[in-house]
PDB file of N, CA and C in Angstrom:
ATOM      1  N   UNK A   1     217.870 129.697 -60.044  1.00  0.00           N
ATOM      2  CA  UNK A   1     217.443 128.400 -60.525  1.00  0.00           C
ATOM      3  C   UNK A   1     216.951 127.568 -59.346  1.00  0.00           C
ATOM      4  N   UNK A   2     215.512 127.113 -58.893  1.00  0.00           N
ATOM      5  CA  UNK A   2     215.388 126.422 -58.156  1.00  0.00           C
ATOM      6  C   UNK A   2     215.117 124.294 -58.975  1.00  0.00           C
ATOM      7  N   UNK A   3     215.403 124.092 -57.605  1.00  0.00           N
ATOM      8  CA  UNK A   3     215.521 122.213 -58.216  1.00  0.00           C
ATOM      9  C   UNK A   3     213.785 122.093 -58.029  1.00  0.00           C
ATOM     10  N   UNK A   4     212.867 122.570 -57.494  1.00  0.00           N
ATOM     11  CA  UNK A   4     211.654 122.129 -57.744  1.00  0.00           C
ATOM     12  C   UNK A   4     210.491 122.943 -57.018  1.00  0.00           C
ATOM     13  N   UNK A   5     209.720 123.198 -57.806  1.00  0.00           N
ATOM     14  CA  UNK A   5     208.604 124.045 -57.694  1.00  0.00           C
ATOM     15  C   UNK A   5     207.877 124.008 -56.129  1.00  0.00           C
ATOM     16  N   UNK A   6     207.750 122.833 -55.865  1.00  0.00           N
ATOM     17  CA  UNK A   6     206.852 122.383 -54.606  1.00  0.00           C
ATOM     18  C   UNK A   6     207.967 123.440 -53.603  1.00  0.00           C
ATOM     19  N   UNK A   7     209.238 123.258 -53.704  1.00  0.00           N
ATOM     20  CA  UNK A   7     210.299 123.481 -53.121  1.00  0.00           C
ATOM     21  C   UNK A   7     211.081 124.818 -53.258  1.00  0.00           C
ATOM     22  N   UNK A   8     210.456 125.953 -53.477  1.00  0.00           N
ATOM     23  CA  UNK A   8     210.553 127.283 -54.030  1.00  0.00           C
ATOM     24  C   UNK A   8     211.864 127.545 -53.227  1.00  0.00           C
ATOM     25  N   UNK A   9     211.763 127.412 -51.685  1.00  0.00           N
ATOM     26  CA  UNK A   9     212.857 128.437 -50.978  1.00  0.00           C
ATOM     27  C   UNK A   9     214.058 127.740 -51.086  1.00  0.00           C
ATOM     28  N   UNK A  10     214.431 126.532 -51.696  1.00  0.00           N
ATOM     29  CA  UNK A  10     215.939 125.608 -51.612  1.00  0.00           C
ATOM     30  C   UNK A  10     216.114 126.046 -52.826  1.00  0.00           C
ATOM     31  N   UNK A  11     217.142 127.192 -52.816  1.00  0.00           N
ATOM     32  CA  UNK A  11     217.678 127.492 -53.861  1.00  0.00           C
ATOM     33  C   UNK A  11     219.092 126.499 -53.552  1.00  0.00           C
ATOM     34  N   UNK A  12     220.313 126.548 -55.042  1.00  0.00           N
ATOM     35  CA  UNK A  12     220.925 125.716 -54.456  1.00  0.00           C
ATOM     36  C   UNK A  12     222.436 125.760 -53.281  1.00  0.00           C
ATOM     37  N   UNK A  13     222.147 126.819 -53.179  1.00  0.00           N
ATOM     38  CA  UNK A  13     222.941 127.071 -52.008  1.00  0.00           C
ATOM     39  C   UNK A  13     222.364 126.574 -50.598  1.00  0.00           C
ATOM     40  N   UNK A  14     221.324 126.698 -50.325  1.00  0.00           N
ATOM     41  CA  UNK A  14     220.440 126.472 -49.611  1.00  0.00           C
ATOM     42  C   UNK A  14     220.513 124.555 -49.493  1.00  0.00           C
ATOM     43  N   UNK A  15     220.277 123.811 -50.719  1.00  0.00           N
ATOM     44  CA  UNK A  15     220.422 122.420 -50.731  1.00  0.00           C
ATOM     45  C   UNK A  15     221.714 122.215 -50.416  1.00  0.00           C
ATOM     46  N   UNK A  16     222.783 123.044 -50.538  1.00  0.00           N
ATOM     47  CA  UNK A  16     224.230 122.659 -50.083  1.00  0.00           C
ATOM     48  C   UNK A  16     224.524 122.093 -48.847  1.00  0.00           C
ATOM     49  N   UNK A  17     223.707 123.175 -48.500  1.00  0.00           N
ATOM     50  CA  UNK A  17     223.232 123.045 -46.659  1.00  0.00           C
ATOM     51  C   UNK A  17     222.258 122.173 -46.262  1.00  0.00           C
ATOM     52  N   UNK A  18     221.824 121.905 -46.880  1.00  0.00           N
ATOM     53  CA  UNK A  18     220.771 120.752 -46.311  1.00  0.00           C
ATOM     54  C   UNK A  18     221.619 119.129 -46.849  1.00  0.00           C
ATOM     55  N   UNK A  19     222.003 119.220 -47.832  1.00  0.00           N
ATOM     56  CA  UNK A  19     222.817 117.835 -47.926  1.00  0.00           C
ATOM     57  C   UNK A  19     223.616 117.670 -47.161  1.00  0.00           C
ATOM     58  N   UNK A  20     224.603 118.620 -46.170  1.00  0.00           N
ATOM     59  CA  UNK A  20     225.920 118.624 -45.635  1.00  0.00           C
ATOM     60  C   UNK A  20     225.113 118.242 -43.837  1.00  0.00           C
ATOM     61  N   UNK A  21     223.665 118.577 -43.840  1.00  0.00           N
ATOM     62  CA  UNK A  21     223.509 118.470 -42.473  1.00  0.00           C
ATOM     63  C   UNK A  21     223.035 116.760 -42.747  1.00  0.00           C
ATOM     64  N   UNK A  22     222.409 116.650 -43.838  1.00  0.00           N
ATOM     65  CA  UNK A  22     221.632 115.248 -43.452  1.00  0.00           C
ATOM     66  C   UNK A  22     222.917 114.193 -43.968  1.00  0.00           C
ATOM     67  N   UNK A  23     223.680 114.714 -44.582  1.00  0.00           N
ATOM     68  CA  UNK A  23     225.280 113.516 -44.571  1.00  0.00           C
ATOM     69  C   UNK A  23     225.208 113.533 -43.013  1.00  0.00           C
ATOM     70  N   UNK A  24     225.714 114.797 -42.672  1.00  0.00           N
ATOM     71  CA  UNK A  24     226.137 114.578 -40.781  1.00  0.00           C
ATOM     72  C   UNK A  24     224.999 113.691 -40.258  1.00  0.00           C
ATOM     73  N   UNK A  25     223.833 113.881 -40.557  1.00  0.00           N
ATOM     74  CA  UNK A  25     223.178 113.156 -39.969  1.00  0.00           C
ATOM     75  C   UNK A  25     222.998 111.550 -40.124  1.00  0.00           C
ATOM     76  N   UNK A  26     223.536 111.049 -41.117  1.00  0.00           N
ATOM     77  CA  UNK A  26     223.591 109.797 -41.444  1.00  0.00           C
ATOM     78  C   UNK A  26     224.591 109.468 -41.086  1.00  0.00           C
ATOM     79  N   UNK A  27     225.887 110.012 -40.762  1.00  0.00           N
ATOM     80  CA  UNK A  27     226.799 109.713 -40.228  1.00  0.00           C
ATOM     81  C   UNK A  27     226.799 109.110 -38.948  1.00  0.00           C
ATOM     82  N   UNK A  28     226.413 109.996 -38.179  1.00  0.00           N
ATOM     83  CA  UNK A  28     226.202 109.951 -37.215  1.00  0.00           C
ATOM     84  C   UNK A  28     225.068 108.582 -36.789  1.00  0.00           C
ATOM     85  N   UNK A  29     224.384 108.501 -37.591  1.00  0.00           N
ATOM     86  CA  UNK A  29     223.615 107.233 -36.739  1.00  0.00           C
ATOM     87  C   UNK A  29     224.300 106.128 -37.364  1.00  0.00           C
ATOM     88  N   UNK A  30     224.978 105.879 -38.223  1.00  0.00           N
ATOM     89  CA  UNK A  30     225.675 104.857 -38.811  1.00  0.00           C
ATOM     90  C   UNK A  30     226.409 104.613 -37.573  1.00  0.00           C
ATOM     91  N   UNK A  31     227.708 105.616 -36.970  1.00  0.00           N
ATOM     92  CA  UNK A  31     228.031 105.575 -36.154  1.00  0.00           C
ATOM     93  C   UNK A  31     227.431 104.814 -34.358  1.00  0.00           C
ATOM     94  N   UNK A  32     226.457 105.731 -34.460  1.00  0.00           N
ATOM     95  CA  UNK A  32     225.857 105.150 -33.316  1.00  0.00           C
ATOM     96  C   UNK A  32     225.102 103.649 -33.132  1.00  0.00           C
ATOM     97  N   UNK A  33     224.631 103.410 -34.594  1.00  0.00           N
ATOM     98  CA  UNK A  33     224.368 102.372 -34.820  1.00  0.00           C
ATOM     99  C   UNK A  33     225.418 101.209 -34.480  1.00  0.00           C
ATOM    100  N   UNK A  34     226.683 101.309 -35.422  1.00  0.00           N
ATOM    101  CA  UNK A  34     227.595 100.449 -34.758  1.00  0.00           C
ATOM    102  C   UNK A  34     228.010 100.374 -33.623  1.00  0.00           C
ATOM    103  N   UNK A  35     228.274 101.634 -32.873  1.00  0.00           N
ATOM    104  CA  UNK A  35     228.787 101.636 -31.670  1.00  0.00           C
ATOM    105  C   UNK A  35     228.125 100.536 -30.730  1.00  0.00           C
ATOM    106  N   UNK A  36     226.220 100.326 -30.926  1.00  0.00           N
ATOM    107  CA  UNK A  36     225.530 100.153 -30.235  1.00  0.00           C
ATOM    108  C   UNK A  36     225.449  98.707 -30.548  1.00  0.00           C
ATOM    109  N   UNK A  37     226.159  98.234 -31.632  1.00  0.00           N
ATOM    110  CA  UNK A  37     226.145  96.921 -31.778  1.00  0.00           C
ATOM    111  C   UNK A  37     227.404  95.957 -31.125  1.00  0.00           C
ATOM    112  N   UNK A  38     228.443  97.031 -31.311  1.00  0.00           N
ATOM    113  CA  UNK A  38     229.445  96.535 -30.735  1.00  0.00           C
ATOM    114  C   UNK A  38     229.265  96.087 -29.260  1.00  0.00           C
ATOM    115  N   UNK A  39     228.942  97.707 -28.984  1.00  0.00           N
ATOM    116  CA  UNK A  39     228.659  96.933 -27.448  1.00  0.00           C
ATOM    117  C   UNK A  39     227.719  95.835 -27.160  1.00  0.00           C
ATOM    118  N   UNK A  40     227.243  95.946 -27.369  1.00  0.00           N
ATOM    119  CA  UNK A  40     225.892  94.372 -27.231  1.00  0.00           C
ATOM    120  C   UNK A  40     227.056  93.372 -27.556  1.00  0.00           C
ATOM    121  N   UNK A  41     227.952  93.218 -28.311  1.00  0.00           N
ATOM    122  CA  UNK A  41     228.883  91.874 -28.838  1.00  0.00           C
ATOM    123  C   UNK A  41     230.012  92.139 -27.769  1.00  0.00           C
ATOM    124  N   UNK A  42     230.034  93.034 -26.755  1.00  0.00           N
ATOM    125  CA  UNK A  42     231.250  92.899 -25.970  1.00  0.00           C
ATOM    126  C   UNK A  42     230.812  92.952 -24.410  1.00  0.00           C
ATOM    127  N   UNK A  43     229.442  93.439 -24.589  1.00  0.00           N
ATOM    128  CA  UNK A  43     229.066  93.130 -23.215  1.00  0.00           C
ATOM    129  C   UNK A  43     229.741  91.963 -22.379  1.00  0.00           C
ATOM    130  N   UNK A  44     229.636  91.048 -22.511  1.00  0.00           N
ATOM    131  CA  UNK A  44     229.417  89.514 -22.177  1.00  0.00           C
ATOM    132  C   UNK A  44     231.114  89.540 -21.402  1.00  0.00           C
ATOM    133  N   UNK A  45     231.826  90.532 -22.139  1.00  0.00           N
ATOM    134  CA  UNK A  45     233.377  89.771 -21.379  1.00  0.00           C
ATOM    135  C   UNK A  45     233.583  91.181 -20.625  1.00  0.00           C
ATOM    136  N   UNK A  46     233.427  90.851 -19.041  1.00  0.00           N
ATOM    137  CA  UNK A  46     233.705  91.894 -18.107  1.00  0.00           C
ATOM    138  C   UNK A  46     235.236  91.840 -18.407  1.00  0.00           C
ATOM    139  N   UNK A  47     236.439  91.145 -18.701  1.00  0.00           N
ATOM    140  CA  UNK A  47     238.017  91.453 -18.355  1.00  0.00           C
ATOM    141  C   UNK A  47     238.192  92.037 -19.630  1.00  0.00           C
ATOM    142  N   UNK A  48     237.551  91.741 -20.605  1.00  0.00           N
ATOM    143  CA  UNK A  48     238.269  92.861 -21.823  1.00  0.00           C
ATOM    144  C   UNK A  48     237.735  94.277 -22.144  1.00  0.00           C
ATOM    145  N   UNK A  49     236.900  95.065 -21.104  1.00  0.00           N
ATOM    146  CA  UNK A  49     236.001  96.182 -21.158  1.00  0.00           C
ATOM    147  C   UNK A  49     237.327  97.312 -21.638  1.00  0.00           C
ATOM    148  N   UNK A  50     238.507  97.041 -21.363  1.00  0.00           N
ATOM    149  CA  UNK A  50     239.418  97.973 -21.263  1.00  0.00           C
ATOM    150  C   UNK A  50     240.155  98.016 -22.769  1.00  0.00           C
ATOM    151  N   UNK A  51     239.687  96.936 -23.052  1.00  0.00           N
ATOM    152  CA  UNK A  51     240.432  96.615 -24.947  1.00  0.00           C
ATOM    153  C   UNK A  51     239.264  97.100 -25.510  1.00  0.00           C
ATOM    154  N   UNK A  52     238.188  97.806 -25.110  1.00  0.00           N
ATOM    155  CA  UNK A  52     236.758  97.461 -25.690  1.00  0.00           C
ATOM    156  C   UNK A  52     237.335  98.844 -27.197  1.00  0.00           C
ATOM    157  N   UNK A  53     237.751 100.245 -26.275  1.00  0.00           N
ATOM    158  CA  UNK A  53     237.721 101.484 -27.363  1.00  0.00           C
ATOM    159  C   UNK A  53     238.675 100.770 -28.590  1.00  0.00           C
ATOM    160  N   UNK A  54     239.661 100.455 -28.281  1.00  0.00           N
ATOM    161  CA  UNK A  54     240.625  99.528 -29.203  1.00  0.00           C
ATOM    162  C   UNK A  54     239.786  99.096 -30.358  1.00  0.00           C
ATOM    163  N   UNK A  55     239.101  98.148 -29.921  1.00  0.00           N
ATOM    164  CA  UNK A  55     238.619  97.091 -30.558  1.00  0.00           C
ATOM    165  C   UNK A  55     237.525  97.873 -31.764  1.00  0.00           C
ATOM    166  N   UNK A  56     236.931  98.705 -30.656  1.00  0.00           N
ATOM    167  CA  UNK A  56     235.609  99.474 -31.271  1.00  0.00           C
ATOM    168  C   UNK A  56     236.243 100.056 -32.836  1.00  0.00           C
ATOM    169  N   UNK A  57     237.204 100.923 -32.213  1.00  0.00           N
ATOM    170  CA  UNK A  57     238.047 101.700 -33.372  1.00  0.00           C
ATOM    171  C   UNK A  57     238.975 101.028 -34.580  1.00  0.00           C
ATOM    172  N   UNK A  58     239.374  99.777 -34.158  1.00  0.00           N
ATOM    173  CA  UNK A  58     239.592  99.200 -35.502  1.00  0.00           C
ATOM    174  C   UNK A  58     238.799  98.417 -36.234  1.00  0.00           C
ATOM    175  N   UNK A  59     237.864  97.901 -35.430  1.00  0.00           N
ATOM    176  CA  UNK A  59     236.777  96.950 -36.090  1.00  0.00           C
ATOM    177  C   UNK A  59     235.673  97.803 -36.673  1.00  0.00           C
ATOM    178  N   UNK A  60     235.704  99.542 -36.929  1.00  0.00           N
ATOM    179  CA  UNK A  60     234.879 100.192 -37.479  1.00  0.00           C
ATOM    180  C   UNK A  60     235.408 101.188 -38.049  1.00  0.00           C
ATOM    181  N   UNK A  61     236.023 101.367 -39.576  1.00  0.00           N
ATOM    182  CA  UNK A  61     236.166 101.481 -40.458  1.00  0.00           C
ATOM    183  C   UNK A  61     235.396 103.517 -40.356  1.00  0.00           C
ATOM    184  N   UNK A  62     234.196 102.720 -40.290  1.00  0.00           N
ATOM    185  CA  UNK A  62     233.277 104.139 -40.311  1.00  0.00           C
ATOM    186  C   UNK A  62     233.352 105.208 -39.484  1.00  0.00           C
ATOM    187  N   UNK A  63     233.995 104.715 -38.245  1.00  0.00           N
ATOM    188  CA  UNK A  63     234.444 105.890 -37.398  1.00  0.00           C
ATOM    189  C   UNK A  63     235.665 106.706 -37.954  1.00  0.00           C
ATOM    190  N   UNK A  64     236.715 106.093 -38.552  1.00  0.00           N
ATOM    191  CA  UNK A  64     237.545 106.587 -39.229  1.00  0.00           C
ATOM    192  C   UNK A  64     237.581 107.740 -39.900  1.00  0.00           C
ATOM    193  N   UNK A  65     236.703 107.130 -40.815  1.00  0.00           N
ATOM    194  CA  UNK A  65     235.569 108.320 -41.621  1.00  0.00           C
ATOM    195  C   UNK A  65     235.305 109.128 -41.294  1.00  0.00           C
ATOM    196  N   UNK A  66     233.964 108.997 -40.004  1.00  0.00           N
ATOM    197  CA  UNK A  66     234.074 110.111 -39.594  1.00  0.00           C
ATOM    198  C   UNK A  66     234.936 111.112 -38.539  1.00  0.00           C
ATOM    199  N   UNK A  67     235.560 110.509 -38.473  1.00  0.00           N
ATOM    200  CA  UNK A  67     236.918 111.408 -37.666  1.00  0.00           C
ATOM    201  C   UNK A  67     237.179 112.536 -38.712  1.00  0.00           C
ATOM    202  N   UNK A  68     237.518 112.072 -40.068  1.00  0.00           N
ATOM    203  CA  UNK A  68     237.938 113.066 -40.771  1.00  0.00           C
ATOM    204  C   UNK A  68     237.033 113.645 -41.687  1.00  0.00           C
ATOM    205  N   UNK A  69     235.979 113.596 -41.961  1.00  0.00           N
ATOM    206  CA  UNK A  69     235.157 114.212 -42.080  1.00  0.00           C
ATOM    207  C   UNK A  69     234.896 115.508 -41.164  1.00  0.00           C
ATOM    208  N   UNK A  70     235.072 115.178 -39.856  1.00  0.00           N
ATOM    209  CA  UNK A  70     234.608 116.363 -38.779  1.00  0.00           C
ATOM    210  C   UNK A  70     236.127 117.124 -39.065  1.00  0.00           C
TER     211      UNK A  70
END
């Protein structure tokens, strides 16, 4: 059974695998995305660089996620 003609070789085992890479892949920039925001919002205080992973990891939910996901 294929999901669409244009699309002959994604049988659906094949889409299994392609959904599971492009989740990872959205994951992952979600991730990086925040990461990259955080830092920009913590730049500014050189004495708390050391609370920074702390901070990162509870104030983002989504890393969580993907912790257990992987």
């Amino acid at each position: 059974m294929y999901l669409c003609p244009h699309t002959s070789n994604l049988k659906p085992d094949n889409m299994v695998t392609y959904l599971i890479i492009i989740n990872s892949v959205l994951l992952t920039l979600i991730v990086v995305l925040s990461g990259m925001f955080l830092w920009r919002k913590h730049l500014n205080r050189d004495s708390e660089r050391r609370r920074f992973i702390f901070e990162f990891v509870a104030d983002s939910p989504v890393l969580l996620y993907y912790a257990c996901y992987i």
